[in-house]
PDB file of N, CA and C in Angstrom:
ATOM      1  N   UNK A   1      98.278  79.091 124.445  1.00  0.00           N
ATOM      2  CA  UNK A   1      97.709  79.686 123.259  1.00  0.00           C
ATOM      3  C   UNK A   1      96.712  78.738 122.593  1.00  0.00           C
ATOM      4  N   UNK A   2      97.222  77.563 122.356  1.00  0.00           N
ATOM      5  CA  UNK A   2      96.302  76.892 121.673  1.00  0.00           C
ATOM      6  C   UNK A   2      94.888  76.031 122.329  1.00  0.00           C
ATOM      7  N   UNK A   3      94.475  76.831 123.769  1.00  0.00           N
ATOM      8  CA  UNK A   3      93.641  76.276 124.765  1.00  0.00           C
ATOM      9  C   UNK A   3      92.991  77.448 124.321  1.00  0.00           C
ATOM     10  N   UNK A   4      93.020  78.378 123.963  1.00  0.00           N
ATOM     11  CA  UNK A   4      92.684  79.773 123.451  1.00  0.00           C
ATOM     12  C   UNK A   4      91.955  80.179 124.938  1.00  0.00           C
ATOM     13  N   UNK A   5      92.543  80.370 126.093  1.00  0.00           N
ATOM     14  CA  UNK A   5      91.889  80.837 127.508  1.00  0.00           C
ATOM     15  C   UNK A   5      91.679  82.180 127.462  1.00  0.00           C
ATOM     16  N   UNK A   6      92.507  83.241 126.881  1.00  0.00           N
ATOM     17  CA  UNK A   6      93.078  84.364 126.684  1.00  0.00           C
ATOM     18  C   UNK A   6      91.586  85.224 125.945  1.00  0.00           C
ATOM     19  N   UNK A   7      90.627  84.013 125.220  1.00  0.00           N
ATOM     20  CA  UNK A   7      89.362  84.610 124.545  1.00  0.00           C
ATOM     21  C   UNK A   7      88.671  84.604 125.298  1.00  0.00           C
ATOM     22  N   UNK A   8      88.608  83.926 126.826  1.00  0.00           N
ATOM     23  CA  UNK A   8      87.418  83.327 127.591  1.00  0.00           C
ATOM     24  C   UNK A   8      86.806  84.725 127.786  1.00  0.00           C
ATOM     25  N   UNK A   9      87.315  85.671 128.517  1.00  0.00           N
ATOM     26  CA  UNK A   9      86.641  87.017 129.040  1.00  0.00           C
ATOM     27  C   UNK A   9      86.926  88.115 128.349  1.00  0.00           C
ATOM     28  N   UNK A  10      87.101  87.537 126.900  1.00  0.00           N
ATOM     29  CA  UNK A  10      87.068  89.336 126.110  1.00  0.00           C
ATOM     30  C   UNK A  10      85.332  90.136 125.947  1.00  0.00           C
ATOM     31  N   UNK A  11      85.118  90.725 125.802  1.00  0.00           N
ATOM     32  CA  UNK A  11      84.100  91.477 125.778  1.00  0.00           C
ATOM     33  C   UNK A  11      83.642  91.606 124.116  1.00  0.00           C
ATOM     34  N   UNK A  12      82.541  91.853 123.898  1.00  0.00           N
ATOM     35  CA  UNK A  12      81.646  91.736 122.450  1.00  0.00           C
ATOM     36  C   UNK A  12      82.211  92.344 121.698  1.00  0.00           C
ATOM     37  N   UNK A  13      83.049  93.376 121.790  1.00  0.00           N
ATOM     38  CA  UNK A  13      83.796  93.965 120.832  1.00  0.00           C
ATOM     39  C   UNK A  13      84.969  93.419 120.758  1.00  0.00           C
ATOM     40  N   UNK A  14      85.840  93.179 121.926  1.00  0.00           N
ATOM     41  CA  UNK A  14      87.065  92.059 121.110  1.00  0.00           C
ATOM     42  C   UNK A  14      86.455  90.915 120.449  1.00  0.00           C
ATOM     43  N   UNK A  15      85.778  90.741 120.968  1.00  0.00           N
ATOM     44  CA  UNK A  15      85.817  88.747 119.997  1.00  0.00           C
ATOM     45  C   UNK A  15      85.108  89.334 118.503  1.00  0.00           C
ATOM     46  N   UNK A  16      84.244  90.468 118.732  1.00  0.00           N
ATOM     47  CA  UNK A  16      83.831  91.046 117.057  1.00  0.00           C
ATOM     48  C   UNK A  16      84.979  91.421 116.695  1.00  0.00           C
ATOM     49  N   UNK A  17      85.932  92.038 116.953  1.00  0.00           N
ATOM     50  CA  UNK A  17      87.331  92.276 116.443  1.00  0.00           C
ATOM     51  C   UNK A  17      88.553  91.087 115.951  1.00  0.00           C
ATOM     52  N   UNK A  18      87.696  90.536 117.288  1.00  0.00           N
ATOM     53  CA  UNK A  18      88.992  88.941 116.540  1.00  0.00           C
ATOM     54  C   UNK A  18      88.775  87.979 115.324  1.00  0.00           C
ATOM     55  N   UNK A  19      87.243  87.953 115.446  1.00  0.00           N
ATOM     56  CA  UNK A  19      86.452  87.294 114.028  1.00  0.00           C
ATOM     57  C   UNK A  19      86.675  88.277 112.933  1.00  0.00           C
ATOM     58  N   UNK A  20      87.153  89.748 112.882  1.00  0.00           N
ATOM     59  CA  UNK A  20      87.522  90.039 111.559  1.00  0.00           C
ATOM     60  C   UNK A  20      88.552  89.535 110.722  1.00  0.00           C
ATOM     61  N   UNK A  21      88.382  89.942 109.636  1.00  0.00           N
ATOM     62  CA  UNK A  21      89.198  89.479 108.600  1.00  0.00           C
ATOM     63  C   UNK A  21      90.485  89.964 108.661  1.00  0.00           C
ATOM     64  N   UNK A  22      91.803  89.376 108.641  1.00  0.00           N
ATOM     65  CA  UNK A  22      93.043  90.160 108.373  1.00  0.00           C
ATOM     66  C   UNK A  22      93.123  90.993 107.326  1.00  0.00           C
ATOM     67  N   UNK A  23      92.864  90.615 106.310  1.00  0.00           N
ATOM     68  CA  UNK A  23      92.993  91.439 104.969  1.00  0.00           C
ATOM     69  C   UNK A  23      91.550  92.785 104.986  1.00  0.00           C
ATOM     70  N   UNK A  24      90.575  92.828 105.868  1.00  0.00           N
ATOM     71  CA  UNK A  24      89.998  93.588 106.305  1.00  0.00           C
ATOM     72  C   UNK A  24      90.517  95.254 107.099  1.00  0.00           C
ATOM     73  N   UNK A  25      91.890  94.657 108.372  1.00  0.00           N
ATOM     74  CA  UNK A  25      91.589  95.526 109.568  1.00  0.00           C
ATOM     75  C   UNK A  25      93.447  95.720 109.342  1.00  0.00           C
ATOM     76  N   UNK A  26      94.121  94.952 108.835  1.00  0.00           N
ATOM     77  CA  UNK A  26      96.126  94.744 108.436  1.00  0.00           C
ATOM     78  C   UNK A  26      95.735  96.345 107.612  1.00  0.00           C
ATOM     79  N   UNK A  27      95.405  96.176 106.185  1.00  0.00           N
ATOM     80  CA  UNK A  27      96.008  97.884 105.973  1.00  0.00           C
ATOM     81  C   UNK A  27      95.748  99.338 106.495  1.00  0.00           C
ATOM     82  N   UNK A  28      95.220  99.011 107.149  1.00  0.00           N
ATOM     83  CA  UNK A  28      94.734 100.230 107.913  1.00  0.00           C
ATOM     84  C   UNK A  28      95.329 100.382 109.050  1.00  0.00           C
ATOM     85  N   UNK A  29      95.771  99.203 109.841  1.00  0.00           N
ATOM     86  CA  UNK A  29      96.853  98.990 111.006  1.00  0.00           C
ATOM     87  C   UNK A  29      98.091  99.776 109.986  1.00  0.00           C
ATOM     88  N   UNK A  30      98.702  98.890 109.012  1.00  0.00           N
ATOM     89  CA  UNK A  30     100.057  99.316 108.372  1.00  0.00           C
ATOM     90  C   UNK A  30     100.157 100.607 108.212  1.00  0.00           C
ATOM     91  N   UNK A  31      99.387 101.788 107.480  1.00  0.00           N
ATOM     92  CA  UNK A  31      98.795 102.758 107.199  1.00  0.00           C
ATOM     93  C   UNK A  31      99.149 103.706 107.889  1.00  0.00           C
ATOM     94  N   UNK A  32      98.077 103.648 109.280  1.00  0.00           N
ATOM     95  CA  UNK A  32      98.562 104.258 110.600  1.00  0.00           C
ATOM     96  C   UNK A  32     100.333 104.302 111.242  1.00  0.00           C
ATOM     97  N   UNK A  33     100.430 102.895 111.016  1.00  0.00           N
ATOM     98  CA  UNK A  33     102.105 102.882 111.136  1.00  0.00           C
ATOM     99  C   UNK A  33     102.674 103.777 110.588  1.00  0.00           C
ATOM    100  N   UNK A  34     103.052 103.673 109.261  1.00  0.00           N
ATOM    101  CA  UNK A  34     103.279 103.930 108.125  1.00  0.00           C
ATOM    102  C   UNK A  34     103.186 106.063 108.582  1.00  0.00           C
ATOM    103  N   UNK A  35     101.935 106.395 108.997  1.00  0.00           N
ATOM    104  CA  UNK A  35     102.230 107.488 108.721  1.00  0.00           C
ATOM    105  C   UNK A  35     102.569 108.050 110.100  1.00  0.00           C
ATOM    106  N   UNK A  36     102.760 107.523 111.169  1.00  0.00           N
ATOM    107  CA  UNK A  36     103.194 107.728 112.314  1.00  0.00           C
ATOM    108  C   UNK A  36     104.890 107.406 112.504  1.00  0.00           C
ATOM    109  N   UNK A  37     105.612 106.941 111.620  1.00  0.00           N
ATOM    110  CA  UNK A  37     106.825 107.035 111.504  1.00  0.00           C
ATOM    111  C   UNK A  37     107.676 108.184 110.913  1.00  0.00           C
ATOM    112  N   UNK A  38     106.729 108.863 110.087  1.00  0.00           N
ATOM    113  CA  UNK A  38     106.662 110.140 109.852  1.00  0.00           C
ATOM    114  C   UNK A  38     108.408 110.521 108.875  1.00  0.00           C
ATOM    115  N   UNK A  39     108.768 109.573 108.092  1.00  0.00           N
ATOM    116  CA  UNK A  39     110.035 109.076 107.349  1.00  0.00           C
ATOM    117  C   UNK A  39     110.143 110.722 107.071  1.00  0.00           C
ATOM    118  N   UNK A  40     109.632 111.569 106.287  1.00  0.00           N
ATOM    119  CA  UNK A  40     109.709 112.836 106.419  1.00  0.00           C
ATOM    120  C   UNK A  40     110.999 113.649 107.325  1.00  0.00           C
ATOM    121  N   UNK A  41     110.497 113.157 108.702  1.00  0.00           N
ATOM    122  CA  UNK A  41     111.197 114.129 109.512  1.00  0.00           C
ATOM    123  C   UNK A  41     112.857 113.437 109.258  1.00  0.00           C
ATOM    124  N   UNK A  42     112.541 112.510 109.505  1.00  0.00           N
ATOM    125  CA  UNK A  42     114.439 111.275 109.449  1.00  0.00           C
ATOM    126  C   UNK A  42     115.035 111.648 108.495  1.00  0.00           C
ATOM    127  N   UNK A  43     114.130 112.243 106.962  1.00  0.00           N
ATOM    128  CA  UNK A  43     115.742 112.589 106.656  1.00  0.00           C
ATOM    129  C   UNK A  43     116.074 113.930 106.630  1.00  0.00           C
ATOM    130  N   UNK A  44     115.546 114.768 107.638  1.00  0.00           N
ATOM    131  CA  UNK A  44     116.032 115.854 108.210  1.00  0.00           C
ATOM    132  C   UNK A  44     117.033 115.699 109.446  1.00  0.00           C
ATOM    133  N   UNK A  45     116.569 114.807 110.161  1.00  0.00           N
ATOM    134  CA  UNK A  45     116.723 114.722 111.159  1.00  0.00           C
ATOM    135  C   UNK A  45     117.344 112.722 111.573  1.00  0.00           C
ATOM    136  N   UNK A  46     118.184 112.250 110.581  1.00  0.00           N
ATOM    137  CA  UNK A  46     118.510 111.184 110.873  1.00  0.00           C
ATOM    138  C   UNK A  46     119.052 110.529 112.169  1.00  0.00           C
ATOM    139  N   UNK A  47     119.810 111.750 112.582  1.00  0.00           N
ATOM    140  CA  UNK A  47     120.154 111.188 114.156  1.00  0.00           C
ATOM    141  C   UNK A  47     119.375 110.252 114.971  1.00  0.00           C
ATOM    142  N   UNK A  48     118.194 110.663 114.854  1.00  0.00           N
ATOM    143  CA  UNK A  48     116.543 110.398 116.066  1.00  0.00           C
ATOM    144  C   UNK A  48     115.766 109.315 114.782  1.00  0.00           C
ATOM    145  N   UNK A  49     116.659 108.724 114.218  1.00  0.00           N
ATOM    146  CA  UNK A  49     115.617 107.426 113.293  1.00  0.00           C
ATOM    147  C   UNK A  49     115.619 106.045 114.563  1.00  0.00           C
ATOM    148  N   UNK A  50     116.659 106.281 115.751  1.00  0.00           N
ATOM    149  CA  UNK A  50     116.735 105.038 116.380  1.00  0.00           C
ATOM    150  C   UNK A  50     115.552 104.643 117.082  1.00  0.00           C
ATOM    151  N   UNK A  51     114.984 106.372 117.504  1.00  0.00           N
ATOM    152  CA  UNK A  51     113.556 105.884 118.218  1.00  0.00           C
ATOM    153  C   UNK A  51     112.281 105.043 117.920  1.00  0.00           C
ATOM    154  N   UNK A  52     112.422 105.323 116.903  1.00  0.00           N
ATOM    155  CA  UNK A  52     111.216 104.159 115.646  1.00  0.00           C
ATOM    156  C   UNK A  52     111.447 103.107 115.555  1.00  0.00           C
ATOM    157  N   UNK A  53     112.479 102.406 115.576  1.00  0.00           N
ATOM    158  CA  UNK A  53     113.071 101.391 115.483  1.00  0.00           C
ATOM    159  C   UNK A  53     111.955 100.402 116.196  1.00  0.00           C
ATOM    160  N   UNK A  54     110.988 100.382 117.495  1.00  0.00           N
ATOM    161  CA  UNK A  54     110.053  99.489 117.734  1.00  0.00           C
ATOM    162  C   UNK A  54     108.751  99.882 116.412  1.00  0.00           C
ATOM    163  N   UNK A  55     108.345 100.770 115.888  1.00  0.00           N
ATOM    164  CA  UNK A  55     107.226 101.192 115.007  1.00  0.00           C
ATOM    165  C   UNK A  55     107.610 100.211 113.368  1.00  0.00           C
ATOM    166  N   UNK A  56     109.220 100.661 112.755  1.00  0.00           N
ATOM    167  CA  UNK A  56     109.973 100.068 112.095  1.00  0.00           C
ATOM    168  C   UNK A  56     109.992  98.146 112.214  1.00  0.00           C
ATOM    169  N   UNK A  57     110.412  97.530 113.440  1.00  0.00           N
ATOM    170  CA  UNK A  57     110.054  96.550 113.669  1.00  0.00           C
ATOM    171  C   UNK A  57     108.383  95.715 113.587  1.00  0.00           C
ATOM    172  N   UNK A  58     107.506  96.488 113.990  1.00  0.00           N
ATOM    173  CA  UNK A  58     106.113  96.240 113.588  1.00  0.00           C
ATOM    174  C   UNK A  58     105.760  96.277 112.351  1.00  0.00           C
ATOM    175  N   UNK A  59     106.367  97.077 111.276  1.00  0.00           N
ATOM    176  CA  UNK A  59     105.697  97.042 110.076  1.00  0.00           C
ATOM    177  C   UNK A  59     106.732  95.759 109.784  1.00  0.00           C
ATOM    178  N   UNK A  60     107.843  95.852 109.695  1.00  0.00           N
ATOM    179  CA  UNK A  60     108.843  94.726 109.134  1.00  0.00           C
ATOM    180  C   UNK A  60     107.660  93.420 109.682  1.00  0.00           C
ATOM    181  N   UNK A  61     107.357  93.032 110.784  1.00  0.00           N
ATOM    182  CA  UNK A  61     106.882  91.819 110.732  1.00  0.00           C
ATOM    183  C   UNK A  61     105.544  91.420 110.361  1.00  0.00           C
ATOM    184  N   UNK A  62     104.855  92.557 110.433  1.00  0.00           N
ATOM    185  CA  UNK A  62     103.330  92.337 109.542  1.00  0.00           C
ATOM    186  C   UNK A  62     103.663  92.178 107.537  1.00  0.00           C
ATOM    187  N   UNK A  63     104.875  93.266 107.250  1.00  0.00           N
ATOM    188  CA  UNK A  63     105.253  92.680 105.619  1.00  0.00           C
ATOM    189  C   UNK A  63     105.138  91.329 105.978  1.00  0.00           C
ATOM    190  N   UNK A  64     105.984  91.227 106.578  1.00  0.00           N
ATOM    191  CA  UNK A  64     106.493  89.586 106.613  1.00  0.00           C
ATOM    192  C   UNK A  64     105.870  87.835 106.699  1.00  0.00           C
ATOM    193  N   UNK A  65     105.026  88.636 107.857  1.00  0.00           N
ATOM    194  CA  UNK A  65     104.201  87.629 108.098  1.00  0.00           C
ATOM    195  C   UNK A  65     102.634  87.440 107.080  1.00  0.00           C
ATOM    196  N   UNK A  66     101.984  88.380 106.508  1.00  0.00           N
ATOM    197  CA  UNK A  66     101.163  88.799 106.163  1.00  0.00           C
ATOM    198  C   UNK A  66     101.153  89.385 104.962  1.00  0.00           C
ATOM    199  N   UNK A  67     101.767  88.846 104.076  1.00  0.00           N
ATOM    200  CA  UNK A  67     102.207  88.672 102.507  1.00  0.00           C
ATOM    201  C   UNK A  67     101.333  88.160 101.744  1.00  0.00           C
ATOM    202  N   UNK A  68     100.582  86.922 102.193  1.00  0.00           N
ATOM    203  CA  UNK A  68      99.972  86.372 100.634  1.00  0.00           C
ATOM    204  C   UNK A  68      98.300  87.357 100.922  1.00  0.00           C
ATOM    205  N   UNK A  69      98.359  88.328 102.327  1.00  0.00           N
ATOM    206  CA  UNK A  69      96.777  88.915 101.697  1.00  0.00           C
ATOM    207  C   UNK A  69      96.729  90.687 101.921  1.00  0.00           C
ATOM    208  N   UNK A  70      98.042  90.955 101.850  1.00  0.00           N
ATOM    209  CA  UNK A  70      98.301  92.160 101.383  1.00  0.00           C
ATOM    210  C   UNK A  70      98.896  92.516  99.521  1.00  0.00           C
ATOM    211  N   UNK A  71      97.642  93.340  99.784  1.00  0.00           N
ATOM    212  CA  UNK A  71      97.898  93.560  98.391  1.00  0.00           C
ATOM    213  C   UNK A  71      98.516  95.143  98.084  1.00  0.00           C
ATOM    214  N   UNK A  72      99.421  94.847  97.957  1.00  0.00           N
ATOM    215  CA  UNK A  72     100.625  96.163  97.616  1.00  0.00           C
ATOM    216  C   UNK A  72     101.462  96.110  96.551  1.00  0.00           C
ATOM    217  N   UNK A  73     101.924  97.238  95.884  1.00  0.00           N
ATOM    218  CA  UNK A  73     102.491  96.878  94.560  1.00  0.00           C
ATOM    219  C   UNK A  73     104.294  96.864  95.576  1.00  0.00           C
ATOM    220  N   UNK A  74     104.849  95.880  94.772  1.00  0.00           N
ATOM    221  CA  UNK A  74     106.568  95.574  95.015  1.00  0.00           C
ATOM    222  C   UNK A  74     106.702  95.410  96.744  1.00  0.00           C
ATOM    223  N   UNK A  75     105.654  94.806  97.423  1.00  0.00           N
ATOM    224  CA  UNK A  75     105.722  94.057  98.277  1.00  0.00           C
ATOM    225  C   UNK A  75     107.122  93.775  99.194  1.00  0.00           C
ATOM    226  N   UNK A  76     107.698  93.045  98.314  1.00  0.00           N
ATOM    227  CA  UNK A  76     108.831  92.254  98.758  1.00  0.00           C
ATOM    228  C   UNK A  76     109.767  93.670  98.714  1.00  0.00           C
ATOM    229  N   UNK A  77     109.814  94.048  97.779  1.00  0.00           N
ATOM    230  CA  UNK A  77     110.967  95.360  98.090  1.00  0.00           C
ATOM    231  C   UNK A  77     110.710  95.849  98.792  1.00  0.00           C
ATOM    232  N   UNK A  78     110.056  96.078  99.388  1.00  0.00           N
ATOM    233  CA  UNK A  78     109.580  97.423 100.894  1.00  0.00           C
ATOM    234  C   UNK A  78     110.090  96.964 101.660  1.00  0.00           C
ATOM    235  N   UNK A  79     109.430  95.287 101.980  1.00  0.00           N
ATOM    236  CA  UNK A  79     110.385  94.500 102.917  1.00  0.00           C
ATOM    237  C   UNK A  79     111.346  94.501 102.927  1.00  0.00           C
ATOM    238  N   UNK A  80     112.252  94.531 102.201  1.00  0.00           N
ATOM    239  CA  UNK A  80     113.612  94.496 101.665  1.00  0.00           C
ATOM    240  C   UNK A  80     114.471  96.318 102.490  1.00  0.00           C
ATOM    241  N   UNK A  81     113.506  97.124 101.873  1.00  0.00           N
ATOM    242  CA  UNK A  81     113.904  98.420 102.041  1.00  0.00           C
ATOM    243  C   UNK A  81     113.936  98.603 103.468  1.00  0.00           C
ATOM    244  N   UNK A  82     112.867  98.157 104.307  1.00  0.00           N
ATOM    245  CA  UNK A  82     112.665  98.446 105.930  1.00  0.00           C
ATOM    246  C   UNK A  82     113.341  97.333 106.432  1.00  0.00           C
ATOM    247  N   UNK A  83     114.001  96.470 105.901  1.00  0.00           N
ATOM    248  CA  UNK A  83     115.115  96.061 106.882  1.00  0.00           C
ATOM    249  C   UNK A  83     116.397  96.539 107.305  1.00  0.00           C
ATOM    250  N   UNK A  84     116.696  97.291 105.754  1.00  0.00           N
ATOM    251  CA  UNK A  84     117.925  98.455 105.628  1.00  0.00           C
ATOM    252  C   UNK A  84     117.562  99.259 106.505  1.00  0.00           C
ATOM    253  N   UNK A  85     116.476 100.178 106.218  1.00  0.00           N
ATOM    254  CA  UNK A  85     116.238 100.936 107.632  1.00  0.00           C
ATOM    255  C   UNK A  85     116.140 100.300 108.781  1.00  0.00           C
ATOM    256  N   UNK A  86     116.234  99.412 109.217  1.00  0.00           N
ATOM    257  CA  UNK A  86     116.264  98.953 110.705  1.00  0.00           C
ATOM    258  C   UNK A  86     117.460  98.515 111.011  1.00  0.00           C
ATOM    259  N   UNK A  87     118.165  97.855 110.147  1.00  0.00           N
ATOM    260  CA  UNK A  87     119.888  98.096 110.093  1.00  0.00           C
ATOM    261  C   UNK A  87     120.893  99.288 110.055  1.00  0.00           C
ATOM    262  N   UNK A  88     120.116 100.468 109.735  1.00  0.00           N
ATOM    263  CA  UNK A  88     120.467 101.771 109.805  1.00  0.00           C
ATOM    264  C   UNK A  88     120.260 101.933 111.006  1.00  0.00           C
ATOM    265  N   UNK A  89     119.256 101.999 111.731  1.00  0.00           N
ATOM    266  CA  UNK A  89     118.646 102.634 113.014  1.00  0.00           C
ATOM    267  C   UNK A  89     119.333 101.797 114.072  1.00  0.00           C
ATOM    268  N   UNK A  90     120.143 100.528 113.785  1.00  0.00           N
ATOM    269  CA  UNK A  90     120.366 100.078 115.513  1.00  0.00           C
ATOM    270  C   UNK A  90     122.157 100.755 115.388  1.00  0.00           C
ATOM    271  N   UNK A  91     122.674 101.106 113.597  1.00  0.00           N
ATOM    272  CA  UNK A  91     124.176 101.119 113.727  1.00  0.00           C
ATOM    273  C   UNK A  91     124.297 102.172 114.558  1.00  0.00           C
ATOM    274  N   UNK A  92     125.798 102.276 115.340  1.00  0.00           N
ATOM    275  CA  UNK A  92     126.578 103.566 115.805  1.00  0.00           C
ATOM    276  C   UNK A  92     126.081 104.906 114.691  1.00  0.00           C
ATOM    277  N   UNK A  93     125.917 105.935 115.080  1.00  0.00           N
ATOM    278  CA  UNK A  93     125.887 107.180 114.584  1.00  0.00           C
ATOM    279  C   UNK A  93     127.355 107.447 113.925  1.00  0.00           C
ATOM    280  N   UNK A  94     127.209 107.744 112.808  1.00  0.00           N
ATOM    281  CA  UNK A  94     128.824 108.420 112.423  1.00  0.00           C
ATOM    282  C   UNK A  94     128.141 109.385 110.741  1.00  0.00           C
ATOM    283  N   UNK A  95     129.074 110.230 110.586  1.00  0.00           N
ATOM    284  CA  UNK A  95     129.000 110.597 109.561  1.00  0.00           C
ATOM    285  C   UNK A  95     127.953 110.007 108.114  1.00  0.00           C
ATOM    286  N   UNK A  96     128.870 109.063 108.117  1.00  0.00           N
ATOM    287  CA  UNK A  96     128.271 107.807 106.726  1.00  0.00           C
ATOM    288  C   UNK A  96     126.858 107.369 107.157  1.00  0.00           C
ATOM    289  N   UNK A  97     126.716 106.969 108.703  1.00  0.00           N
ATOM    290  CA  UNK A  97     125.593 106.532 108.641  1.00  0.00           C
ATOM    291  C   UNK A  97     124.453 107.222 108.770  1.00  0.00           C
ATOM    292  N   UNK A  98     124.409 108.285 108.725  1.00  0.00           N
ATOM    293  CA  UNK A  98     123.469 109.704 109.038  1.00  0.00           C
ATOM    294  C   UNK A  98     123.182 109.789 107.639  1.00  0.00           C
ATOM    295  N   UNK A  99     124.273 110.140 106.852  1.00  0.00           N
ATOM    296  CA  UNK A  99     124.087 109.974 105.303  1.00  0.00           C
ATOM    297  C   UNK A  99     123.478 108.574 104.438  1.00  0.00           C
ATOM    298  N   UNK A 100     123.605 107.892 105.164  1.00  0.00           N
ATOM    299  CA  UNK A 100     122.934 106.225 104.696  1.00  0.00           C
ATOM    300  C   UNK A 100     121.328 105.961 105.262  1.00  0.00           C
ATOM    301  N   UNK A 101     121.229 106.604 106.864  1.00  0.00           N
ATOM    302  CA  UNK A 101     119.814 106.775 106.666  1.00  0.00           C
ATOM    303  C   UNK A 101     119.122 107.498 106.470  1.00  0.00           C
ATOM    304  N   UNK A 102     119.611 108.721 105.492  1.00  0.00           N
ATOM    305  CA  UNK A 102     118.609 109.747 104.691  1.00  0.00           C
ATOM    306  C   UNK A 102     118.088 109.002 103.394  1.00  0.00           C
ATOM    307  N   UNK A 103     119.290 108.622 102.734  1.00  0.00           N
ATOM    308  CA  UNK A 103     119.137 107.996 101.750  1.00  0.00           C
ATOM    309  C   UNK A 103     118.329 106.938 101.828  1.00  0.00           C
ATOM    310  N   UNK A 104     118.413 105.539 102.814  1.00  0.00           N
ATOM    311  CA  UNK A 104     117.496 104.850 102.934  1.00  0.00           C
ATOM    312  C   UNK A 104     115.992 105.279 103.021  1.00  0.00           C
ATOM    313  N   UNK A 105     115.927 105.664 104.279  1.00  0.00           N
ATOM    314  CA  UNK A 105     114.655 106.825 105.006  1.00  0.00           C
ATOM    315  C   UNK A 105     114.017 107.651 103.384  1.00  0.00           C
ATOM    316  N   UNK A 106     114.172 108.077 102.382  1.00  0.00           N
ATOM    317  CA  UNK A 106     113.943 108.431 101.007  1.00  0.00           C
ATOM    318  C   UNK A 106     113.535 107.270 100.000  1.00  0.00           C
ATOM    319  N   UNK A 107     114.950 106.392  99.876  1.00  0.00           N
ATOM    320  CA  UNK A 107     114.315 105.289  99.000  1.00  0.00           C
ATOM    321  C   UNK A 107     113.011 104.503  99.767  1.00  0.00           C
ATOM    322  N   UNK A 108     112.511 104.299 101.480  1.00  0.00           N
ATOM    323  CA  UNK A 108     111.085 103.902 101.347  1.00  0.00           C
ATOM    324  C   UNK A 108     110.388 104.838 101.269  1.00  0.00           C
ATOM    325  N   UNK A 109     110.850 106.180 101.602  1.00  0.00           N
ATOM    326  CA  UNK A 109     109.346 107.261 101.210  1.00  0.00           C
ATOM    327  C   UNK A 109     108.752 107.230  99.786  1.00  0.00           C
ATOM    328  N   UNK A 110     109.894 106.781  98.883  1.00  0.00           N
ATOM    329  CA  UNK A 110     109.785 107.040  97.404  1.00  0.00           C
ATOM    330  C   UNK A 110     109.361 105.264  97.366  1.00  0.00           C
ATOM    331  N   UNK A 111     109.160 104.894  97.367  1.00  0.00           N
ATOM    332  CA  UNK A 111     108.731 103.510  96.911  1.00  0.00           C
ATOM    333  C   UNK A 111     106.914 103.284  96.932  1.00  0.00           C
ATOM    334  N   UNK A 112     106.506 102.522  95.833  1.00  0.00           N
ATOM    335  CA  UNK A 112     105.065 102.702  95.437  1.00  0.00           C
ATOM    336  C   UNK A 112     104.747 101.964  96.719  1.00  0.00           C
ATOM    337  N   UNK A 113     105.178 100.529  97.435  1.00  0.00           N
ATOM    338  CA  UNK A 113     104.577 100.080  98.545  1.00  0.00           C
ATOM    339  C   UNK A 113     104.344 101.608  99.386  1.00  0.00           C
ATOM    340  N   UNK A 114     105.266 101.819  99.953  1.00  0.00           N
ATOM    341  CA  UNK A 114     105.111 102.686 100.577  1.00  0.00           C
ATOM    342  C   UNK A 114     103.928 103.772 100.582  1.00  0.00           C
ATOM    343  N   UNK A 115     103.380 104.847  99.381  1.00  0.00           N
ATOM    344  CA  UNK A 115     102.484 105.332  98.735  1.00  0.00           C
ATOM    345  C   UNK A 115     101.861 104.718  98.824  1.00  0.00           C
ATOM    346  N   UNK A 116     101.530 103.998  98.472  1.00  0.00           N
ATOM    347  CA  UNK A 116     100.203 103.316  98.562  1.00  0.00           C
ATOM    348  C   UNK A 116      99.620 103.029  99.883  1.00  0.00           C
ATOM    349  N   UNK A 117     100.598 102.627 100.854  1.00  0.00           N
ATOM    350  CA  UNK A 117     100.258 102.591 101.834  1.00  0.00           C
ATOM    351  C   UNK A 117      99.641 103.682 102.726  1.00  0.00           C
ATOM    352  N   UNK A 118     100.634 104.880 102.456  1.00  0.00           N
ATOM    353  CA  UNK A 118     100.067 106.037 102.643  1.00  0.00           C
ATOM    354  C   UNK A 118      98.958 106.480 102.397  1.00  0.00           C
ATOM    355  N   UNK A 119      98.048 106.528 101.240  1.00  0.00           N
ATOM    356  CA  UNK A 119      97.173 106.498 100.736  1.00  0.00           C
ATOM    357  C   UNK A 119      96.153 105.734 101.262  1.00  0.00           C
ATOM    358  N   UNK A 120      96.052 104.374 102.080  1.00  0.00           N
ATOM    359  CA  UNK A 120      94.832 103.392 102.369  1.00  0.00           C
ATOM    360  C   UNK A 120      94.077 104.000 103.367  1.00  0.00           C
TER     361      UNK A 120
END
């Protein structure tokens, strides 16, 4: 990685892509996430939240990593909220937990990070 070989033969549009800005090309990545997880259907349909669980994992680590140049209102709580959901999504299926990830799956639909994100 740090020989950076991996740049030698990208083509004019990756390396114009790699010289962009994070805080440029991140909310619009998140965004897309964001509305391709489609939280909507899960809490109809909580059973099938496990499949997201790689989409879920991608946003969890861009919050994470990519904090001081995202600008989102309550930040840290979203993070907070999509870890619950990803702790929801790997448990056994049972009763409670079908009922725990509606409720979760709701508290991030309802959260301003969230909206907002929706919105970019």
């Amino acid at each position: 990685m740090l020989a950076r070989s991996w740049t030698a033969e990208r083509t004019t549009r990756g390396n114009r892509q790699g010289a962009a800005q994070l805080q440029n090309w991140l909310p619009r990545l998140l965004a897309e996430e964001a509305t391709s997880l489609q939280l909507g259907r899960y809490q109809q349909q909580p059973e099938d939240l496990a499949e997201q669980l790689p989409r879920i994992e991608r946003i969890q680590a861009w919050l994470h990593l990519a904090r001081s140049v995202l600008e989102l209102p309550e930040l840290d709580r979203l993070f907070g909220e999509m870890n619950k959901l990803a702790q929801l999504a790997e448990t056994d299926i049972s009763d409670e937990v079908l009922e725990a990830r509606v409720q979760q799956a709701l508290t991030v639909f309802q959260s301003r990070a969230w909206k907002t994100l929706l919105r970019l």
